[in-house]
PDB file of N, CA and C in Angstrom:
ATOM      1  N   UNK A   1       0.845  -1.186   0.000  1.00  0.00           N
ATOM      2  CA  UNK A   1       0.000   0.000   0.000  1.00  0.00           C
ATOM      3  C   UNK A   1       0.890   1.249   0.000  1.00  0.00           C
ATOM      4  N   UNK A   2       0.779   2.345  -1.118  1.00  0.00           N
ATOM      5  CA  UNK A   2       1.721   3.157  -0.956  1.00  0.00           C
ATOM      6  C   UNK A   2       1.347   4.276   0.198  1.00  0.00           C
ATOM      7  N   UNK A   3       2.106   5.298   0.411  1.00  0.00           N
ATOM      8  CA  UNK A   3       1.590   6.179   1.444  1.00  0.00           C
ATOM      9  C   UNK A   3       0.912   7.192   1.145  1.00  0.00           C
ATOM     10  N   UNK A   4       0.436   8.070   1.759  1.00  0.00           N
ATOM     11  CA  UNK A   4      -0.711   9.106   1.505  1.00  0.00           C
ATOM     12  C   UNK A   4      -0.200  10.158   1.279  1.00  0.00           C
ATOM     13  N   UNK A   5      -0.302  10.994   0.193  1.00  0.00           N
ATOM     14  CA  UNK A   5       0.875  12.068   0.182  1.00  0.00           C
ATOM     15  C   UNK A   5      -0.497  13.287   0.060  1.00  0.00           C
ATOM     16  N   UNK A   6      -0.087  14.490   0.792  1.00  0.00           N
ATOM     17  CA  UNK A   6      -0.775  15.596   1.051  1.00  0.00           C
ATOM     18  C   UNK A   6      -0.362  16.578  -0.028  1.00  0.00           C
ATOM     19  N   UNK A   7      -1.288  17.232  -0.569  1.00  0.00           N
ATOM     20  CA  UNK A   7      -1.440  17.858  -1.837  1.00  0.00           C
ATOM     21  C   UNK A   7      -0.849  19.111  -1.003  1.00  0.00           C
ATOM     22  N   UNK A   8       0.475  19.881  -1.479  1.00  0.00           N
ATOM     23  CA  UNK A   8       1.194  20.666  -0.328  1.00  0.00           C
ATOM     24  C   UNK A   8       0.583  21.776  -0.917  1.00  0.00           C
ATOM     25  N   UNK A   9       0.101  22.763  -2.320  1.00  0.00           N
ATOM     26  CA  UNK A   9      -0.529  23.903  -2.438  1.00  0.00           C
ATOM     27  C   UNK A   9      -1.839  23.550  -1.347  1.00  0.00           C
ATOM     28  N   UNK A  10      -2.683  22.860  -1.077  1.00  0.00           N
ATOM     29  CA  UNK A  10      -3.634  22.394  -0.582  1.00  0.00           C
ATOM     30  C   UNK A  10      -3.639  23.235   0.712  1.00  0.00           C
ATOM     31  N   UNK A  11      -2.677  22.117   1.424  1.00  0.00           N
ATOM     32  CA  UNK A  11      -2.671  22.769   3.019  1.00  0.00           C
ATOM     33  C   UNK A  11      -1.864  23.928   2.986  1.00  0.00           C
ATOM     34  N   UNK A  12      -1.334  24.892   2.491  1.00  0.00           N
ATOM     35  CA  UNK A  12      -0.948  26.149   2.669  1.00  0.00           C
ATOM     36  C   UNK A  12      -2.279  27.116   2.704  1.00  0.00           C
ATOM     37  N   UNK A  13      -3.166  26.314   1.448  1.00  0.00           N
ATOM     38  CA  UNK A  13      -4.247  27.583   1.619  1.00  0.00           C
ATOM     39  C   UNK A  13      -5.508  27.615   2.375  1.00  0.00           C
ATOM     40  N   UNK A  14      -5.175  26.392   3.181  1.00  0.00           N
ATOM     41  CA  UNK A  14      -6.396  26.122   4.076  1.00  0.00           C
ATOM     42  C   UNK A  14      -6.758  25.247   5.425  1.00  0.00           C
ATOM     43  N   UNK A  15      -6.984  25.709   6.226  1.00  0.00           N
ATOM     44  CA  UNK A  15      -6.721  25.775   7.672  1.00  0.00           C
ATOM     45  C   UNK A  15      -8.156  25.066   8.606  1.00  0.00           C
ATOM     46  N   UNK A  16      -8.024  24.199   9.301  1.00  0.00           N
ATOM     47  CA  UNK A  16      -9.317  23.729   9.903  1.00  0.00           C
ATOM     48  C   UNK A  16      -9.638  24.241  11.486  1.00  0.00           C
ATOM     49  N   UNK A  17     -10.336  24.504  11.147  1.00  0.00           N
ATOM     50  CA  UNK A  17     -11.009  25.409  13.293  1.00  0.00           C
ATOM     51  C   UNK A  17     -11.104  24.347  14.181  1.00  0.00           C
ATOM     52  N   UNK A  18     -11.129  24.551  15.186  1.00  0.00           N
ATOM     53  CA  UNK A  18     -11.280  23.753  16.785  1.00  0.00           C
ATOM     54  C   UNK A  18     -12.571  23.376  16.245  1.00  0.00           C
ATOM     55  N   UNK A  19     -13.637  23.669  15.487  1.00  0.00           N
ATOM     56  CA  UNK A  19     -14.800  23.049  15.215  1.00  0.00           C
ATOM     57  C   UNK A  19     -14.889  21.691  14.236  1.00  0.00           C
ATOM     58  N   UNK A  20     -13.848  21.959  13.634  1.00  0.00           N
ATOM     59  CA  UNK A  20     -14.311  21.554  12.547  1.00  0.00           C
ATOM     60  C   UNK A  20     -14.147  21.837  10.868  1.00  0.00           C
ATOM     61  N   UNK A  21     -14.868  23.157  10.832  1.00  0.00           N
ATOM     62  CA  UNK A  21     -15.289  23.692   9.854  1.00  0.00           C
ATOM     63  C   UNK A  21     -13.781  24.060   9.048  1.00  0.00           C
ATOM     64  N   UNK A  22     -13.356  24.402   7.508  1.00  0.00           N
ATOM     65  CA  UNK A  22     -12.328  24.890   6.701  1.00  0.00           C
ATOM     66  C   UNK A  22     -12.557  26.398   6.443  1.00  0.00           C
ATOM     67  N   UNK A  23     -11.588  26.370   6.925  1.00  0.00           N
ATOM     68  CA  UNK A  23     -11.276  28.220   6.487  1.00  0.00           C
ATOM     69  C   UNK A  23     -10.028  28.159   5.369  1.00  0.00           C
ATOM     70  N   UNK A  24     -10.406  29.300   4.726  1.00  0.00           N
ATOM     71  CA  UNK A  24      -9.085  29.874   3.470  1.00  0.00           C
ATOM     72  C   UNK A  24      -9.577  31.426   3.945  1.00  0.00           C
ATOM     73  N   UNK A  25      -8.109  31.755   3.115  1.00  0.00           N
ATOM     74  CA  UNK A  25      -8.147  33.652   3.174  1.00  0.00           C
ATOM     75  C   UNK A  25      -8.734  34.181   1.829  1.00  0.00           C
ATOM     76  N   UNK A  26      -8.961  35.001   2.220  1.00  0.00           N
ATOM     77  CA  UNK A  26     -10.198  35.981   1.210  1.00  0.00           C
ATOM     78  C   UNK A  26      -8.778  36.620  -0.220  1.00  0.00           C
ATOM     79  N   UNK A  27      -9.341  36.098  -1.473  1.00  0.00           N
ATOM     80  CA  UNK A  27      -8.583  36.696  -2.248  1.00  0.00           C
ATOM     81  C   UNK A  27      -7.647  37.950  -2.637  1.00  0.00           C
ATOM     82  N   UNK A  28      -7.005  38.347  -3.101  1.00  0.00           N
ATOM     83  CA  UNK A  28      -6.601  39.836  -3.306  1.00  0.00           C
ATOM     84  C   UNK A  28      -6.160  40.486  -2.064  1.00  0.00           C
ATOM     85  N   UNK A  29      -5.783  39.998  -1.270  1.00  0.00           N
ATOM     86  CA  UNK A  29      -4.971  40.491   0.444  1.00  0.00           C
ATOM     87  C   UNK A  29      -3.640  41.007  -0.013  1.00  0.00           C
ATOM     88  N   UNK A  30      -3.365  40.815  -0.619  1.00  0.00           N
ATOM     89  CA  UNK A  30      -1.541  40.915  -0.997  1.00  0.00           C
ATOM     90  C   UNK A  30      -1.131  41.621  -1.731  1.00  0.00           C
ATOM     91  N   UNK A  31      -1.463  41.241  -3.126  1.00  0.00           N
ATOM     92  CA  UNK A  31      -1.169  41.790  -4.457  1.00  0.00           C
ATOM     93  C   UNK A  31      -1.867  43.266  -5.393  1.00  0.00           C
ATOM     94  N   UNK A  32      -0.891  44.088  -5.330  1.00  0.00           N
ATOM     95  CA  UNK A  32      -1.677  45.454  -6.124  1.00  0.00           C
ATOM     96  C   UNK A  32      -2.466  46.147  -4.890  1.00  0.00           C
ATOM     97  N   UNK A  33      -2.414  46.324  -3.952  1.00  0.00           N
ATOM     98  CA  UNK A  33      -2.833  46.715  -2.599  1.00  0.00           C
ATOM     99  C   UNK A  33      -2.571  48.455  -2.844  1.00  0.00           C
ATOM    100  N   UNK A  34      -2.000  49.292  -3.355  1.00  0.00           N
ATOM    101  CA  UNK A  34      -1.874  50.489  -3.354  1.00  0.00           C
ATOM    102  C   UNK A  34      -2.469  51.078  -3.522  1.00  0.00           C
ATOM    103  N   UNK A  35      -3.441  50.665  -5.098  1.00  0.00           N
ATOM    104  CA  UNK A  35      -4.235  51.362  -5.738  1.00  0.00           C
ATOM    105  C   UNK A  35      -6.328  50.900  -5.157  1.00  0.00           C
ATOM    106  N   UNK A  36      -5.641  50.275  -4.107  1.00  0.00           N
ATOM    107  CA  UNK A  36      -7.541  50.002  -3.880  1.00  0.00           C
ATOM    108  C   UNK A  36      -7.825  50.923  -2.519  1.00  0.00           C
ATOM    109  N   UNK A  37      -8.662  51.212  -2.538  1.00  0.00           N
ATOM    110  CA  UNK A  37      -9.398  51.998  -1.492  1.00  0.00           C
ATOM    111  C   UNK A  37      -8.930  51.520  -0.048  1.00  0.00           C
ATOM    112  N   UNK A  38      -8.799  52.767   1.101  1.00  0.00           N
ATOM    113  CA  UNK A  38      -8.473  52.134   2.746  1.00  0.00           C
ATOM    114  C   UNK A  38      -9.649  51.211   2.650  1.00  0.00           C
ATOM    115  N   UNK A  39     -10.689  51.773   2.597  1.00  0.00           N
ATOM    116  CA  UNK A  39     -11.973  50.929   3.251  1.00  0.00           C
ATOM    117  C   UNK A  39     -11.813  49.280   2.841  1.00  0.00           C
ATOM    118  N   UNK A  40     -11.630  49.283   1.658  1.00  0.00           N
ATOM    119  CA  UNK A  40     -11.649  47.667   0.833  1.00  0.00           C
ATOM    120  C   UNK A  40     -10.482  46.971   1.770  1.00  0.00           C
ATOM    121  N   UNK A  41      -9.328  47.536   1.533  1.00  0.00           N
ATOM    122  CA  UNK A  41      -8.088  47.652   2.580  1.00  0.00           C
ATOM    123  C   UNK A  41      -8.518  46.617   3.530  1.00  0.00           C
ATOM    124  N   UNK A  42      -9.221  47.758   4.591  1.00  0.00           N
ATOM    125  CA  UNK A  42      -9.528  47.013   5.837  1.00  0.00           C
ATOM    126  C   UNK A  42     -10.325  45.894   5.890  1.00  0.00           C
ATOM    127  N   UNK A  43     -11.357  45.570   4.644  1.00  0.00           N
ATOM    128  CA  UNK A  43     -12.044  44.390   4.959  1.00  0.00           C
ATOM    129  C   UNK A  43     -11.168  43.698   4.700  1.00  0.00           C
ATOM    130  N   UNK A  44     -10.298  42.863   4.461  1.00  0.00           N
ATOM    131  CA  UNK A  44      -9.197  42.238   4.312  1.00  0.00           C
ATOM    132  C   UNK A  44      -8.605  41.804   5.724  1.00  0.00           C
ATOM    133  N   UNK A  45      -8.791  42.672   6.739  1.00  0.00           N
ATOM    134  CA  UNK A  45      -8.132  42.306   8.034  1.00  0.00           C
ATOM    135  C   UNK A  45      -9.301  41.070   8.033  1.00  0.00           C
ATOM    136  N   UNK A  46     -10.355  41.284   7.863  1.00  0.00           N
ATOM    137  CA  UNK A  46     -11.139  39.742   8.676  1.00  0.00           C
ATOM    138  C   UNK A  46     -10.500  38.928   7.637  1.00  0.00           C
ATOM    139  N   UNK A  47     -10.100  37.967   8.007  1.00  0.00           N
ATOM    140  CA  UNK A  47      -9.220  37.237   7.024  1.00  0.00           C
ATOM    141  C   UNK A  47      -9.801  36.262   6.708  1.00  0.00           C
ATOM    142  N   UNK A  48     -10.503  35.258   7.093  1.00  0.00           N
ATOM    143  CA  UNK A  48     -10.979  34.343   6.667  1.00  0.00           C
ATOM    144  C   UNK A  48     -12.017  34.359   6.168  1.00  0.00           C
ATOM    145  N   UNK A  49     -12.647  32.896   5.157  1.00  0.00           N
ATOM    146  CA  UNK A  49     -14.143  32.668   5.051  1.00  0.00           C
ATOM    147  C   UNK A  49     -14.155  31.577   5.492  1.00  0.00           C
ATOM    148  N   UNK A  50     -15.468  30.944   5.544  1.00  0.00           N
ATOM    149  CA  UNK A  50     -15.936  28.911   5.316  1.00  0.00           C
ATOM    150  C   UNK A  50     -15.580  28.885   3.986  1.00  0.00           C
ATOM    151  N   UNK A  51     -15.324  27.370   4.022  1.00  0.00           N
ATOM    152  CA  UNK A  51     -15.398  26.629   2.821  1.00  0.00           C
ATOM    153  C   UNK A  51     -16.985  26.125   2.890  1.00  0.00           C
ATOM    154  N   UNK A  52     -17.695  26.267   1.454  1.00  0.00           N
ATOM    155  CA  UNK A  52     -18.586  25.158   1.477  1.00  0.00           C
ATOM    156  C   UNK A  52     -18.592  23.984   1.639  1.00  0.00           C
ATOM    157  N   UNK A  53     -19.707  22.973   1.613  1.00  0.00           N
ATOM    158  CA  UNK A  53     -19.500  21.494   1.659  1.00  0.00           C
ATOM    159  C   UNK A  53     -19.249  21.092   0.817  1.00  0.00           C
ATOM    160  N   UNK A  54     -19.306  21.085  -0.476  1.00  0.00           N
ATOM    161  CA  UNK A  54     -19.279  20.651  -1.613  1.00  0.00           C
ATOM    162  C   UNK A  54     -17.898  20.353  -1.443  1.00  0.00           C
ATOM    163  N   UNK A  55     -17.117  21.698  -1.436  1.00  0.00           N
ATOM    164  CA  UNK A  55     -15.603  22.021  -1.841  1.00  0.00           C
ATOM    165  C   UNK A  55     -14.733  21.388  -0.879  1.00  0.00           C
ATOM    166  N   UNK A  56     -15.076  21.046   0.539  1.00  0.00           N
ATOM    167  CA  UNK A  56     -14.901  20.238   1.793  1.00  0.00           C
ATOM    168  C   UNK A  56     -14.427  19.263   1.436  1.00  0.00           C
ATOM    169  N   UNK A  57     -15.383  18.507   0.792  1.00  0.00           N
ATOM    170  CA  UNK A  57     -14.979  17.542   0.476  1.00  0.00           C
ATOM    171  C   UNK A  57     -13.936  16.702  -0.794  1.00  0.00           C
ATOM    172  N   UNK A  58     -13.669  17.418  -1.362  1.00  0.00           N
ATOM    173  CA  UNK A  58     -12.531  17.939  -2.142  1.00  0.00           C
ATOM    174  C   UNK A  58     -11.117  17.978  -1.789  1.00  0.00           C
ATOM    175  N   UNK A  59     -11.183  18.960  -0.866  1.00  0.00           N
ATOM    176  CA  UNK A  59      -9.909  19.549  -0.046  1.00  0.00           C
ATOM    177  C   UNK A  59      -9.674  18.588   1.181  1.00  0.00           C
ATOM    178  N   UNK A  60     -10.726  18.033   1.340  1.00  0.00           N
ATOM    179  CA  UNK A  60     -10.045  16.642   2.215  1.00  0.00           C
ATOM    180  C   UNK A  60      -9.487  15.635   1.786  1.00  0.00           C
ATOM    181  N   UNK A  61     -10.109  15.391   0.293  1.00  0.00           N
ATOM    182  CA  UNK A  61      -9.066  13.919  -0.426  1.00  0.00           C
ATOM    183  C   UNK A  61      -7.698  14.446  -0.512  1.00  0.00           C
ATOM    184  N   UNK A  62      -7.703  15.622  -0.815  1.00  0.00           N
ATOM    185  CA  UNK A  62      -6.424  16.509  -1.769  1.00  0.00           C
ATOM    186  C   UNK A  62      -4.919  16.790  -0.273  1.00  0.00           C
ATOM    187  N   UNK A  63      -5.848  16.818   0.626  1.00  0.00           N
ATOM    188  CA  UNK A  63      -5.040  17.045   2.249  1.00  0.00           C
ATOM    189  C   UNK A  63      -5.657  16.252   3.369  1.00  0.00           C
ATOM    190  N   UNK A  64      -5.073  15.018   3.361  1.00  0.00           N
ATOM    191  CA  UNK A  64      -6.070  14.171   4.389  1.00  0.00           C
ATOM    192  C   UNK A  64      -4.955  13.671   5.832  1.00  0.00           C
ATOM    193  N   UNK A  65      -4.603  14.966   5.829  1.00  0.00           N
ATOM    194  CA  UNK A  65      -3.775  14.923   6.784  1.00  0.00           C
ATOM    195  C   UNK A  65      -3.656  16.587   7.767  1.00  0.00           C
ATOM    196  N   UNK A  66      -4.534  17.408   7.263  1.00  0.00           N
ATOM    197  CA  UNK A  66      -4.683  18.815   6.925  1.00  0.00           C
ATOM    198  C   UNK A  66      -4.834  18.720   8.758  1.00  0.00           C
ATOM    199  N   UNK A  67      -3.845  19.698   9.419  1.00  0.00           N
ATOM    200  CA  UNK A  67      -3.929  20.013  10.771  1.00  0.00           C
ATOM    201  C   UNK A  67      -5.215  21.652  10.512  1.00  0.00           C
TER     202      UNK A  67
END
């Protein structure tokens, strides 16, 4: 049986809660940041979203080892 290898872009972009539930960070945080508005700016500090279920289940075959 070979071993289980964790899809490594995978778990960089996505993180599991004390609940349960998958979080990723909200697009566009990083890149070209000068030219967008403070306000847009700051929504960016809340950093995370949910993952849906659909996509859950996805990102668990792909990282089934995902801390």
């Amino acid at each position: 049986m070979p071993k289980i290898k964790t899809h490594k872009a995978t778990a960089k972009r996505f993180k599991i809660t004390a609940t349960g539930k998958l979080m990723h960070t909200r697009v566009g945080k990083s890149h070209l940041r000068r030219r967008k508005a403070k306000r847009n700016k700051r929504a960016f500090d809340r950093r995370v979203e949910t993952v849906g279920f659909a996509r859950t289940k996805k990102i668990k075959q792909l990282a089934p080892t995902l801390d």
